[in-house]
N, C-alpha and C. Protein backbone atom coordinates (compact mmCIF):
# COMPACT_ATOMS: atom_id res chain seq x y z
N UNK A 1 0.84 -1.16 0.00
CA UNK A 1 0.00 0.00 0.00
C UNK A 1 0.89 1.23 0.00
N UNK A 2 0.82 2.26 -0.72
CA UNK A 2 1.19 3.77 -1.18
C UNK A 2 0.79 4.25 0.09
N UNK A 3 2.17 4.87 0.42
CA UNK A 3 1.54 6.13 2.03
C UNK A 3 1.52 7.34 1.30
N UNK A 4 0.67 8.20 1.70
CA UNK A 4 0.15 9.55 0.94
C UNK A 4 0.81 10.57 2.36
N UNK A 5 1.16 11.77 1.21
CA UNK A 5 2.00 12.60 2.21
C UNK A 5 0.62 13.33 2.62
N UNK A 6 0.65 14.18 3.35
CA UNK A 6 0.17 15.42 4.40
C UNK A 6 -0.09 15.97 3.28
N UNK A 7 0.23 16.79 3.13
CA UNK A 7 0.04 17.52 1.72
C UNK A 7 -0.98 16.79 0.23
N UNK A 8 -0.63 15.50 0.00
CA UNK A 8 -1.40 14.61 -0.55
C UNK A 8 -2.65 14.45 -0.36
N UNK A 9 -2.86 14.44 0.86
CA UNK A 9 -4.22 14.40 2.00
C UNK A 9 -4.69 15.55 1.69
N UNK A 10 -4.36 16.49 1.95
CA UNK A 10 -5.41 17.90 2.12
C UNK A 10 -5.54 17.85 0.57
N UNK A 11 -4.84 17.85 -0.57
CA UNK A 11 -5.62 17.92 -1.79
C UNK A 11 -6.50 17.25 -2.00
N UNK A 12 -6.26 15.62 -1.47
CA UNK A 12 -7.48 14.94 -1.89
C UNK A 12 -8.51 15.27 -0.93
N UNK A 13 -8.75 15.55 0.07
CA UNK A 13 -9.72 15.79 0.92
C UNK A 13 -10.65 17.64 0.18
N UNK A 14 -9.69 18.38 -0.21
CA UNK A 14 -9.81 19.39 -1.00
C UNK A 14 -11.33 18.92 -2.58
N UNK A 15 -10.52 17.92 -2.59
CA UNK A 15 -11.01 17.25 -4.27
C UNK A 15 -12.29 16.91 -4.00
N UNK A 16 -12.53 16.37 -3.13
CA UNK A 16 -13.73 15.61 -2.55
C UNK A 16 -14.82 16.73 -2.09
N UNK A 17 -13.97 17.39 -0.87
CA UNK A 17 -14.88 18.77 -0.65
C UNK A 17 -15.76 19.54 -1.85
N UNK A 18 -14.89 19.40 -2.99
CA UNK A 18 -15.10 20.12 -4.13
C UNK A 18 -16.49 19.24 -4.69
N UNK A 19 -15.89 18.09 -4.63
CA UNK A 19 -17.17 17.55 -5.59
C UNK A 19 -18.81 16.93 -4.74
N UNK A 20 -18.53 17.23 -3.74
CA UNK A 20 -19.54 16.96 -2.55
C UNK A 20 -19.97 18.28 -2.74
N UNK A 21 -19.48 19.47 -2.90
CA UNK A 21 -20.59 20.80 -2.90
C UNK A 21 -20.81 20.81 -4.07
N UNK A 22 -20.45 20.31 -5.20
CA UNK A 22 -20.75 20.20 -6.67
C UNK A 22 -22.80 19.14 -7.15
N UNK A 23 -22.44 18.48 -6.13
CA UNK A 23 -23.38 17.64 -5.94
C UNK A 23 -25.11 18.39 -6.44
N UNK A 24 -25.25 19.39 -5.65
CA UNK A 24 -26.51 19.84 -5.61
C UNK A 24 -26.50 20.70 -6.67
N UNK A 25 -25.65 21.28 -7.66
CA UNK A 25 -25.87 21.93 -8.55
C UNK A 25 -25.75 20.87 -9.55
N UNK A 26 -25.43 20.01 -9.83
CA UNK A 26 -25.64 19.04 -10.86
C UNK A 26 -26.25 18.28 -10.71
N UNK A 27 -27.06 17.97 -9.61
CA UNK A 27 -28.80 17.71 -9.77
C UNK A 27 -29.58 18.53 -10.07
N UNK A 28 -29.61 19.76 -10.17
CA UNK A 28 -30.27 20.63 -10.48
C UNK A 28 -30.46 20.83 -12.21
N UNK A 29 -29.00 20.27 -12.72
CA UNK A 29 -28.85 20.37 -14.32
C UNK A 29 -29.07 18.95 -14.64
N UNK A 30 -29.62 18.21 -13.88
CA UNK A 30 -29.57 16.70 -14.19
C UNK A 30 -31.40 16.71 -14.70
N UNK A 31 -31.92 15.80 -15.89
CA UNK A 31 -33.11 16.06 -16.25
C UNK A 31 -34.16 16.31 -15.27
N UNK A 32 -35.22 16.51 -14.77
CA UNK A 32 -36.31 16.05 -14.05
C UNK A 32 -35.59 17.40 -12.85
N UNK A 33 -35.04 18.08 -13.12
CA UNK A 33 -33.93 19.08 -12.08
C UNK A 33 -35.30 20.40 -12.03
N UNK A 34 -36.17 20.42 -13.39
CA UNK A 34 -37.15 21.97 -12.99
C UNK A 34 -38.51 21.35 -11.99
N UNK A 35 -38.29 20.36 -11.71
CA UNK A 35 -39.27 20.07 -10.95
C UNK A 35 -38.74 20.40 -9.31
N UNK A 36 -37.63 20.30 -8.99
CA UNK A 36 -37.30 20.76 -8.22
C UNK A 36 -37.20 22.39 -8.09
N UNK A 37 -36.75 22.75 -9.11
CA UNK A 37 -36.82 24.38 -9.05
C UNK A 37 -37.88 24.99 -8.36
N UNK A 38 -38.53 24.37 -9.35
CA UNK A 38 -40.09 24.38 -9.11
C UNK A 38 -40.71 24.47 -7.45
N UNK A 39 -40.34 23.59 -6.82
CA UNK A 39 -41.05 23.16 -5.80
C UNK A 39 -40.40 24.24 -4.44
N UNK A 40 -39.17 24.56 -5.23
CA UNK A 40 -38.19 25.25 -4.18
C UNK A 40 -38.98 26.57 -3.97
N UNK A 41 -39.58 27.60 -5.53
CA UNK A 41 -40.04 28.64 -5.60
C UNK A 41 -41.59 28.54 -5.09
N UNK A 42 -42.25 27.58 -4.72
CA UNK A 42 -43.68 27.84 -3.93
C UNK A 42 -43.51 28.03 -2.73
N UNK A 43 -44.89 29.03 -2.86
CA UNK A 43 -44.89 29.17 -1.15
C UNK A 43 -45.35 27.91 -0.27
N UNK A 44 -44.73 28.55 0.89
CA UNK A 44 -44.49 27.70 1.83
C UNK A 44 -45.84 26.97 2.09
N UNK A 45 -47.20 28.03 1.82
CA UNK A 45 -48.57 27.28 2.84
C UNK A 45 -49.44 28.05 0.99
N UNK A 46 -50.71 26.76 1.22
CA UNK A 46 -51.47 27.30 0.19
C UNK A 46 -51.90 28.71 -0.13
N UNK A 47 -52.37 29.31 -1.27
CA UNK A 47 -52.87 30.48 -0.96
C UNK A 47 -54.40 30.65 -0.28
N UNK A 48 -54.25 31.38 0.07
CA UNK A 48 -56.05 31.50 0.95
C UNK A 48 -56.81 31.36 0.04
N UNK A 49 -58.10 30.97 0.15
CA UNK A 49 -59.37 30.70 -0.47
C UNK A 49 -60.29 31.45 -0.16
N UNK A 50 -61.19 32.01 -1.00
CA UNK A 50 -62.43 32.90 -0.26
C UNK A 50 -63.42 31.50 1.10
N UNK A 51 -63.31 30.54 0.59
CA UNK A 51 -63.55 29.72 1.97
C UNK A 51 -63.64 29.56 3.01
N UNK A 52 -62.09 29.75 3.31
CA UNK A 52 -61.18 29.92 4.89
C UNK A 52 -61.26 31.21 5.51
N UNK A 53 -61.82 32.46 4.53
CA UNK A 53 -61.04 33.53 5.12
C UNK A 53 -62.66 34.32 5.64
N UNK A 54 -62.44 35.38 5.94
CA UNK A 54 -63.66 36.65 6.50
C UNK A 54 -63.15 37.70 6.26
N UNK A 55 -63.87 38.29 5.10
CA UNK A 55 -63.46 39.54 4.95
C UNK A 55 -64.45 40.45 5.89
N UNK A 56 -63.70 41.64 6.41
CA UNK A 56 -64.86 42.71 7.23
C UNK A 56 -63.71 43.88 7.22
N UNK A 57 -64.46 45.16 7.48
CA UNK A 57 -63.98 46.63 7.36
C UNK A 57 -63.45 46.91 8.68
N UNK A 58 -62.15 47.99 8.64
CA UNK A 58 -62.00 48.22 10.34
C UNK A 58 -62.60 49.61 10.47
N UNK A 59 -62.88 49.64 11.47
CA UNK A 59 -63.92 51.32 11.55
C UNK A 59 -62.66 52.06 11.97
N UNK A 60 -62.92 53.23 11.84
CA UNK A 60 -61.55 54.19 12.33
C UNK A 60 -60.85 54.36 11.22
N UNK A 61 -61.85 55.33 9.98
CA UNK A 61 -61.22 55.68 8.71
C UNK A 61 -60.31 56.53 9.06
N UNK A 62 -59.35 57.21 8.16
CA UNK A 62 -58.85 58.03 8.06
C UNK A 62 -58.83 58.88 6.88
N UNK A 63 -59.53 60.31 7.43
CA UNK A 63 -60.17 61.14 6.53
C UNK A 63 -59.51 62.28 6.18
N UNK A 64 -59.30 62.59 4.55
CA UNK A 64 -59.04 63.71 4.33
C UNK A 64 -59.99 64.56 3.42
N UNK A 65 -59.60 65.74 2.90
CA UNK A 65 -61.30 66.18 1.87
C UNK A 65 -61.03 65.56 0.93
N UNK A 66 -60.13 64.72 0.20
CA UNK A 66 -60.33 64.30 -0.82
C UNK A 66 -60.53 62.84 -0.81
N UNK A 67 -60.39 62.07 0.57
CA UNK A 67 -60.67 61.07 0.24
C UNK A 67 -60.71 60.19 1.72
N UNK A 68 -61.43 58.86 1.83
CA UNK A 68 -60.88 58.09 3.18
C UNK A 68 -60.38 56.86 3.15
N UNK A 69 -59.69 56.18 4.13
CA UNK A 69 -59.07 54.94 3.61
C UNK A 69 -59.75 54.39 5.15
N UNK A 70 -59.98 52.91 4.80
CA UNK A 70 -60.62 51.93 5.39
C UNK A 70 -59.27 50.47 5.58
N UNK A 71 -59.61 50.21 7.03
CA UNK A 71 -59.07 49.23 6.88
C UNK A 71 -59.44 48.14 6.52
N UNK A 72 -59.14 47.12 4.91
CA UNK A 72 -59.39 46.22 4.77
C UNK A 72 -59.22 45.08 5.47
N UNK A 73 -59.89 44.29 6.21
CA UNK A 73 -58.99 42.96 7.35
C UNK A 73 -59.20 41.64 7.19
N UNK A 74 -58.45 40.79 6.40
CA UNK A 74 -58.88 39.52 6.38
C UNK A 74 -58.46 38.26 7.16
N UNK A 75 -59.59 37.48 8.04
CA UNK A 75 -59.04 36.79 8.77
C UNK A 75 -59.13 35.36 8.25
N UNK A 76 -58.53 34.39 8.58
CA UNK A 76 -58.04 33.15 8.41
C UNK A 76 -59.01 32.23 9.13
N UNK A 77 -59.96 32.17 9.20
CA UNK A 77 -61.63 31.03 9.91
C UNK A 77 -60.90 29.50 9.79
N UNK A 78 -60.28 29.28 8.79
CA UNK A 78 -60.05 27.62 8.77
C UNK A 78 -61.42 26.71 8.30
N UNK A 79 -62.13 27.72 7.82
CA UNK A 79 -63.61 26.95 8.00
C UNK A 79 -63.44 26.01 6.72
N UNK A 80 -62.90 25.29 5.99
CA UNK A 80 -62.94 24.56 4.88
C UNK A 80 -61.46 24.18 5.61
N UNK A 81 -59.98 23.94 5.11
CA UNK A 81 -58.91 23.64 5.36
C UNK A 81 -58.65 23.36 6.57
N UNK A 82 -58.83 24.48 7.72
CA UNK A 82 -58.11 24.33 8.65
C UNK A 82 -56.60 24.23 9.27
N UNK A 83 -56.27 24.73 7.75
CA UNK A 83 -54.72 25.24 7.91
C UNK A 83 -54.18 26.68 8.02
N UNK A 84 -52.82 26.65 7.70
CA UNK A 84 -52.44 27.82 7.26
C UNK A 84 -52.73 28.51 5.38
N UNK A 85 -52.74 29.47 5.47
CA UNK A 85 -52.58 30.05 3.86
C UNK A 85 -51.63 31.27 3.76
N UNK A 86 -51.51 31.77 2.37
CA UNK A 86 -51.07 32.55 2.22
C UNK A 86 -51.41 33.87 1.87
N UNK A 87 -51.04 35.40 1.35
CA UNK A 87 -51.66 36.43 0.51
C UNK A 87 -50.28 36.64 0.10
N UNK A 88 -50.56 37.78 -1.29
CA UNK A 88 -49.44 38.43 -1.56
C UNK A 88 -50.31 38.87 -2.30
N UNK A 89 -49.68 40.31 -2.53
CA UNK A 89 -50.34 41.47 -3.40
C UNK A 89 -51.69 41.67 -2.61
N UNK A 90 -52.46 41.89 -3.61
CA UNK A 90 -53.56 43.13 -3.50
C UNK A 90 -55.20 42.36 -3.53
N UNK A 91 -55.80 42.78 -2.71
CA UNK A 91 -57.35 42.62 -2.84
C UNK A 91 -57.81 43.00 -3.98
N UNK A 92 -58.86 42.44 -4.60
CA UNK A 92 -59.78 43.04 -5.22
C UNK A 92 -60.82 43.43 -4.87
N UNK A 93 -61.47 44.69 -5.37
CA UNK A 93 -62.45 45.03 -5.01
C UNK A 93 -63.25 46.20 -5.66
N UNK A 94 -64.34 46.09 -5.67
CA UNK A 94 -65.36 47.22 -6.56
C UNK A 94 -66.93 47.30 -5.60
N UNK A 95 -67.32 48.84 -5.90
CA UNK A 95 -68.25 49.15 -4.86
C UNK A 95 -69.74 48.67 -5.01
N UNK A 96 -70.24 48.22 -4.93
CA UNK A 96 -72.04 48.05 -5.48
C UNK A 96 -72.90 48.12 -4.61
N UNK A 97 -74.12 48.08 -4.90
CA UNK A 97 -75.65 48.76 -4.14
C UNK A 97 -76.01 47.83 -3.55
N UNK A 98 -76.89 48.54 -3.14
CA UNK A 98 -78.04 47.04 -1.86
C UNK A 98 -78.30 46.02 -2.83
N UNK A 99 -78.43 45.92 -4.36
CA UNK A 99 -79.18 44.68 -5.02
C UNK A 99 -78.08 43.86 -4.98
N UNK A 100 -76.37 43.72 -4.79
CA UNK A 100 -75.08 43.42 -4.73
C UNK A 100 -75.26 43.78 -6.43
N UNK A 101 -75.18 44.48 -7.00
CA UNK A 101 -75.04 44.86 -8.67
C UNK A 101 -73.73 46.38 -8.36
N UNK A 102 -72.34 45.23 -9.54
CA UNK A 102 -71.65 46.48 -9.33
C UNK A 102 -71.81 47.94 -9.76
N UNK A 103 -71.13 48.85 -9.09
CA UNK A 103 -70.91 50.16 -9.38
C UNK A 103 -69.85 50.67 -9.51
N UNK A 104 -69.72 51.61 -10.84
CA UNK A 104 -68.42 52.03 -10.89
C UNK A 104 -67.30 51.09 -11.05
N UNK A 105 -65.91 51.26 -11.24
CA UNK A 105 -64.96 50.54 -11.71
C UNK A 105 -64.38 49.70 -10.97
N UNK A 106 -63.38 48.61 -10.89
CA UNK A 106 -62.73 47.98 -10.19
C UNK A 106 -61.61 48.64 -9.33
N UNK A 107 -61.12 48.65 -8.17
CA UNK A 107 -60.13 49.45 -7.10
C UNK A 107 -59.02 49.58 -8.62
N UNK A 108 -57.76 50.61 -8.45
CA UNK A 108 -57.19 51.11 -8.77
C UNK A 108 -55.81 50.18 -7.87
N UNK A 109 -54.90 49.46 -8.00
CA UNK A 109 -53.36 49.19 -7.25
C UNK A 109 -52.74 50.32 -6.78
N UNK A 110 -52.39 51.10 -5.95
CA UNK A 110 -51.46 52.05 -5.30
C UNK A 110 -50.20 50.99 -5.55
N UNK A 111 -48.97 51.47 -5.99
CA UNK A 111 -48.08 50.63 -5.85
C UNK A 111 -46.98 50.67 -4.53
N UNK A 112 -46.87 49.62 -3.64
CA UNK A 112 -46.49 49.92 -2.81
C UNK A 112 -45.52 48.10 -2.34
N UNK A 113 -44.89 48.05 -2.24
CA UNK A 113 -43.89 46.53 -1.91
C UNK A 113 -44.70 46.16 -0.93
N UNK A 114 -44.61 44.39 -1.48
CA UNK A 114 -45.52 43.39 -0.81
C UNK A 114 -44.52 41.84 -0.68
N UNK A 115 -45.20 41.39 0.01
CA UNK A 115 -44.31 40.12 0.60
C UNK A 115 -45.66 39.19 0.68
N UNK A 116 -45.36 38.10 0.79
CA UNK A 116 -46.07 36.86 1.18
C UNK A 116 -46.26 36.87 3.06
N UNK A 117 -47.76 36.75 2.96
CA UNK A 117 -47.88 36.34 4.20
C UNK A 117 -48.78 35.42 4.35
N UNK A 118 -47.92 34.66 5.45
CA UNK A 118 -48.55 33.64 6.12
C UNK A 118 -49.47 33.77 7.23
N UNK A 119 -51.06 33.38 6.94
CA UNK A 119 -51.63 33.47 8.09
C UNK A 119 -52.40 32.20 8.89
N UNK A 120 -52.16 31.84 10.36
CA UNK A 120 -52.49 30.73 10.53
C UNK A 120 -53.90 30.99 10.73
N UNK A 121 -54.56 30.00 11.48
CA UNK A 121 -55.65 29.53 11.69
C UNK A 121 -56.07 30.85 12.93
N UNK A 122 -57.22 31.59 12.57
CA UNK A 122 -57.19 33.24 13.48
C UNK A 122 -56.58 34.35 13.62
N UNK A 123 -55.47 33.75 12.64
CA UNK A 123 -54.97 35.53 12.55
C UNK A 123 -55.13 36.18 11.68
N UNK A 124 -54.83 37.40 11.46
CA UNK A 124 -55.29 38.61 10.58
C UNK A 124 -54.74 39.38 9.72
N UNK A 125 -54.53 39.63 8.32
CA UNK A 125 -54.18 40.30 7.58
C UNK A 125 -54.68 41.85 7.12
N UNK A 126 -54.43 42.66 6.62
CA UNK A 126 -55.00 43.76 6.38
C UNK A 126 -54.25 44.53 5.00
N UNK A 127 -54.96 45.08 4.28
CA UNK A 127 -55.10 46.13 2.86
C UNK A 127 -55.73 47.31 3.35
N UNK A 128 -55.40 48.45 3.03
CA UNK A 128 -55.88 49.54 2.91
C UNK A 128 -56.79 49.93 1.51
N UNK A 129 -58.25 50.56 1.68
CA UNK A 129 -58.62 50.97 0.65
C UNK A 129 -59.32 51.96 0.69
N UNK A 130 -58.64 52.64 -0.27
CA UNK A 130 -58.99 54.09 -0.36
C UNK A 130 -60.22 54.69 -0.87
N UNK A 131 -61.36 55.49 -0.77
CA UNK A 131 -62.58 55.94 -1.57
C UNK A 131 -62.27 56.90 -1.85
N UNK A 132 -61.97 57.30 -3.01
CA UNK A 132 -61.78 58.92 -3.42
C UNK A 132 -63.32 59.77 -3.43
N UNK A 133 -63.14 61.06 -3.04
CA UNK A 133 -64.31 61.64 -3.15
C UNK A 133 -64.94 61.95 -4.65
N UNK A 134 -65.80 62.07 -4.93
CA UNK A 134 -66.22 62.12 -6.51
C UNK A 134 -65.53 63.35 -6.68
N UNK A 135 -66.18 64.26 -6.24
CA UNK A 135 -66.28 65.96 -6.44
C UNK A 135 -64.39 66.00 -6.77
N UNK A 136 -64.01 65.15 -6.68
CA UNK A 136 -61.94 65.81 -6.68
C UNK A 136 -61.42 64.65 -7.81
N UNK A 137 -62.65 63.83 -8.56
CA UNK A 137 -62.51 63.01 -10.16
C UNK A 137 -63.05 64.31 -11.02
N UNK A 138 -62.27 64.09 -11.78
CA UNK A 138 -62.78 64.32 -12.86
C UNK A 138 -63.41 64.14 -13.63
N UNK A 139 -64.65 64.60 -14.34
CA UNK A 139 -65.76 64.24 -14.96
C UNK A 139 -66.28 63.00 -14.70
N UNK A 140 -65.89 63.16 -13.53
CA UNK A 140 -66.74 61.53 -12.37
C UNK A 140 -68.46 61.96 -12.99
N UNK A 141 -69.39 60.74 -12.70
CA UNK A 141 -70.70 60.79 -12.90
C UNK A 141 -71.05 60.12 -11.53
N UNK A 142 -71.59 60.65 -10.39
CA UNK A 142 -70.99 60.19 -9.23
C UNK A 142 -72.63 58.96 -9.21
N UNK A 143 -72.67 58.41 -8.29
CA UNK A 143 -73.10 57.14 -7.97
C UNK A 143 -73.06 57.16 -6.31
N UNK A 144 -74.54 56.14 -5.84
CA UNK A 144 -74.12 55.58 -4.18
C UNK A 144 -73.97 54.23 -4.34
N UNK A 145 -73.27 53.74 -3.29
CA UNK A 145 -72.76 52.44 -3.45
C UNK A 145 -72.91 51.92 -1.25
N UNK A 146 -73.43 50.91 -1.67
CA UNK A 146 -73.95 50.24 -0.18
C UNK A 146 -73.03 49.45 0.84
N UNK A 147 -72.05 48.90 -0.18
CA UNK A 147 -70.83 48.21 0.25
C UNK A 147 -69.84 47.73 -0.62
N UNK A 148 -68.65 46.81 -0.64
CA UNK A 148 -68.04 46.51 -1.18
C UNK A 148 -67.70 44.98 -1.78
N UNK A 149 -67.64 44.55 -2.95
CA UNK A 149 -67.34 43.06 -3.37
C UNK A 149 -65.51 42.85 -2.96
N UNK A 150 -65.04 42.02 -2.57
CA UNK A 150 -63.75 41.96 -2.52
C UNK A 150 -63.24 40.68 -2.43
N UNK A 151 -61.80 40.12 -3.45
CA UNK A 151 -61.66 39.30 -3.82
C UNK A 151 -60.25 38.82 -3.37
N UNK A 152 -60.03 37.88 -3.56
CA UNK A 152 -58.46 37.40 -2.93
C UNK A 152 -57.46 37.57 -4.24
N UNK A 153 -55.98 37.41 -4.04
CA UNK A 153 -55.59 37.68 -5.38
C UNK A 153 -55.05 36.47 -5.69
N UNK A 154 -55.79 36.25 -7.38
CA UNK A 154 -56.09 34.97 -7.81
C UNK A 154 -57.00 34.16 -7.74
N UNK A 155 -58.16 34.89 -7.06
CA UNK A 155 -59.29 34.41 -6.37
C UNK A 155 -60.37 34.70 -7.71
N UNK A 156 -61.41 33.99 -8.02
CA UNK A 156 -62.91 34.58 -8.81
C UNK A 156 -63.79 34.39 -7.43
N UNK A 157 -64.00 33.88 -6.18
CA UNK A 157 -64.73 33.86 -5.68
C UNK A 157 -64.48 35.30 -4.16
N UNK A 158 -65.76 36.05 -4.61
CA UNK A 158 -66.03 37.10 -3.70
C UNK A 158 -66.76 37.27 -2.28
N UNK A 159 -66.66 37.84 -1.54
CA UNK A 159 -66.91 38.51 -0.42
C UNK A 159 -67.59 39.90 -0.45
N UNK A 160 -68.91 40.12 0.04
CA UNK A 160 -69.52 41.40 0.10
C UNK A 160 -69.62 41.88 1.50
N UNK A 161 -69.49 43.28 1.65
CA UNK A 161 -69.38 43.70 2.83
C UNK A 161 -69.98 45.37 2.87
N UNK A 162 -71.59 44.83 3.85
CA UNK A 162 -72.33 46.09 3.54
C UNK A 162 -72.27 46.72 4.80
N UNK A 163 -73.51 47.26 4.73
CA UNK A 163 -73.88 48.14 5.81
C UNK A 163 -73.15 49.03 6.32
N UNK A 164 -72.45 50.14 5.06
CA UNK A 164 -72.07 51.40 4.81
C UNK A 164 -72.52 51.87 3.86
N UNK A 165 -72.51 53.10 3.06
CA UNK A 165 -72.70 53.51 2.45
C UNK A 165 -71.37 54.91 1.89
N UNK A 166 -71.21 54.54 0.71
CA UNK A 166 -70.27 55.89 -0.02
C UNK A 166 -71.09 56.24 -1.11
N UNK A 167 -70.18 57.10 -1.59
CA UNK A 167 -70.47 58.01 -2.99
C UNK A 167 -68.99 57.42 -3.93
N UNK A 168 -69.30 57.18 -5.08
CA UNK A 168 -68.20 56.72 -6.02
C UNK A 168 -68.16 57.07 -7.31
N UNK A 169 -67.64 57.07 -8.42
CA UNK A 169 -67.96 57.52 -9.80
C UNK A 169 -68.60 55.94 -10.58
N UNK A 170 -69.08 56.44 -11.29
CA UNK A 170 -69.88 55.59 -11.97
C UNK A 170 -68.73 54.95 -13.05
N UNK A 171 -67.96 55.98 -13.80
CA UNK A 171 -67.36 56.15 -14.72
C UNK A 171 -65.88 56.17 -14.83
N UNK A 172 -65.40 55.96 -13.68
CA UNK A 172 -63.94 56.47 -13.03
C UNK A 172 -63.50 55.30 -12.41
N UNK A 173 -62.15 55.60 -11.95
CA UNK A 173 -61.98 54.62 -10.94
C UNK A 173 -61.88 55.28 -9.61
N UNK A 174 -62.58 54.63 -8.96
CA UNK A 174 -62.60 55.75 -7.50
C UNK A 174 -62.32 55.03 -6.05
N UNK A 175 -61.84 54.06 -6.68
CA UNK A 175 -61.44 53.02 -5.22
C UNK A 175 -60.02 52.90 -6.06
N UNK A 176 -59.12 52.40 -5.08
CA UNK A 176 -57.87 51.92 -4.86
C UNK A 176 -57.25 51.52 -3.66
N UNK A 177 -56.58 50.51 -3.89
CA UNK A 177 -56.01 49.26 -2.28
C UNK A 177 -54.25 49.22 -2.67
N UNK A 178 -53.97 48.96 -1.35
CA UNK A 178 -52.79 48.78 -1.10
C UNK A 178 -52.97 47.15 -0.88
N UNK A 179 -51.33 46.72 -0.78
CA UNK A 179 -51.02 45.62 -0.50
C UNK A 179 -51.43 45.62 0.68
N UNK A 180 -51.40 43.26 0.99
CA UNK A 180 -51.39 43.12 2.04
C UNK A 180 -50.38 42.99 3.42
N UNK A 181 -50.89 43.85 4.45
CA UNK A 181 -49.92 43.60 5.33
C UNK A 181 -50.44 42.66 6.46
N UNK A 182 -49.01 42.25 7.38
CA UNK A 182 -49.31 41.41 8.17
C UNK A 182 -49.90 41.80 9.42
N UNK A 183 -51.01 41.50 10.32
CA UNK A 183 -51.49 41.97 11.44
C UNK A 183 -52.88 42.82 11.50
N UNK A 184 -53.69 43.18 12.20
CA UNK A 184 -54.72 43.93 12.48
C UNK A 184 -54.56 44.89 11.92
N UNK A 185 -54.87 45.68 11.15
CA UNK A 185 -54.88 47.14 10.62
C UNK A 185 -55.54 48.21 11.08
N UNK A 186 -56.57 47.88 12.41
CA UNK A 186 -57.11 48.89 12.56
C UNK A 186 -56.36 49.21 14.13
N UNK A 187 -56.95 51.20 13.49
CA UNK A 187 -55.97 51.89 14.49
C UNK A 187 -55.91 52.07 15.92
């Protein structure tokens, strides 16, 4: 048997090191490798479902003359899953009358940086959404509106939430939401 010097040793131990961290990047280029990609880039917990969640308003607008913002708050019921889910980005939402028949245009995006959040089973997320006053649109055709439809993002299935009342343009866009953040939103 060949005795290997000191020096011999640390290269080959070097060599090995090398190809042991080599490992996971050439599975990655190895066929069947974007399925992993894949799985790496989902989020961690499903996205929420209009199902699981409760949409409701936080009282304690904040008013200026041209406009007020509401806290949007969505909580996590578990009532179908019973897990965790996720949000990212933005609610949907548009204003309509007591018959639930919309009014006026769909919310407007404020652009503002958003993250994924995870909400478990009772806790609470929140969006801000803004009602612009008609009178400060332009050639708004103004409209009343009873409450709001609001949607998850990626969601077709909605949530209505009455028993308020605004003024909105018929013709305009006169709502707009912020992303979701993590926690209670109201003040």
């Amino acid at each position: 048997m060949r005795h290997i010097s000191r020096t011999g040793r640390i290269v080959i131990a070097a060599a090995i090191t090398g190809a042991v961290a080599m490992l996971p990047a050439m599975a990655l280029a190895a066929p069947g490798a974007s399925a992993v990609r894949q799985a790496r880039s989902l989020p961690a917990t499903a996205p929420c479902r209009s199902a699981d969640v409760v949409v409701w308003l936080g009282l304690g607008p904040t008013q200026g003359p041209s406009q007020t913002a509401y806290p949007l708050e969505i909580t996590n019921t578990g009532a179908v899953s019973r897990d965790a889910c996720s949000l990212e980005g933005y609610p949907g939402a548009i204003a309509i009358n007591s018959a639930a028949r919309r009014v006026g245009l769909p919310a407007g995006h404020l652009t503002a940086a958003h993250h994924v959040i995870t909400l478990r089973v009772g806790q609470t997320a929140n969006a801000t959404i803004i009602i612009r006053s008609p009178g400060f649109v332009s050639g708004c055709h103004r409209a009343s509106a009873a409450g709001l439809e609001v949607s998850l993002p990626g969601g077709t299935a909605t949530q209505a939430i009455y028993n308020f009342s605004f003024a909105v343009c018929a013709n305009k866009v006169s709502l707009d939401v912020l992303p979701f953040h993590a926690g209670v939103g109201i003040p």
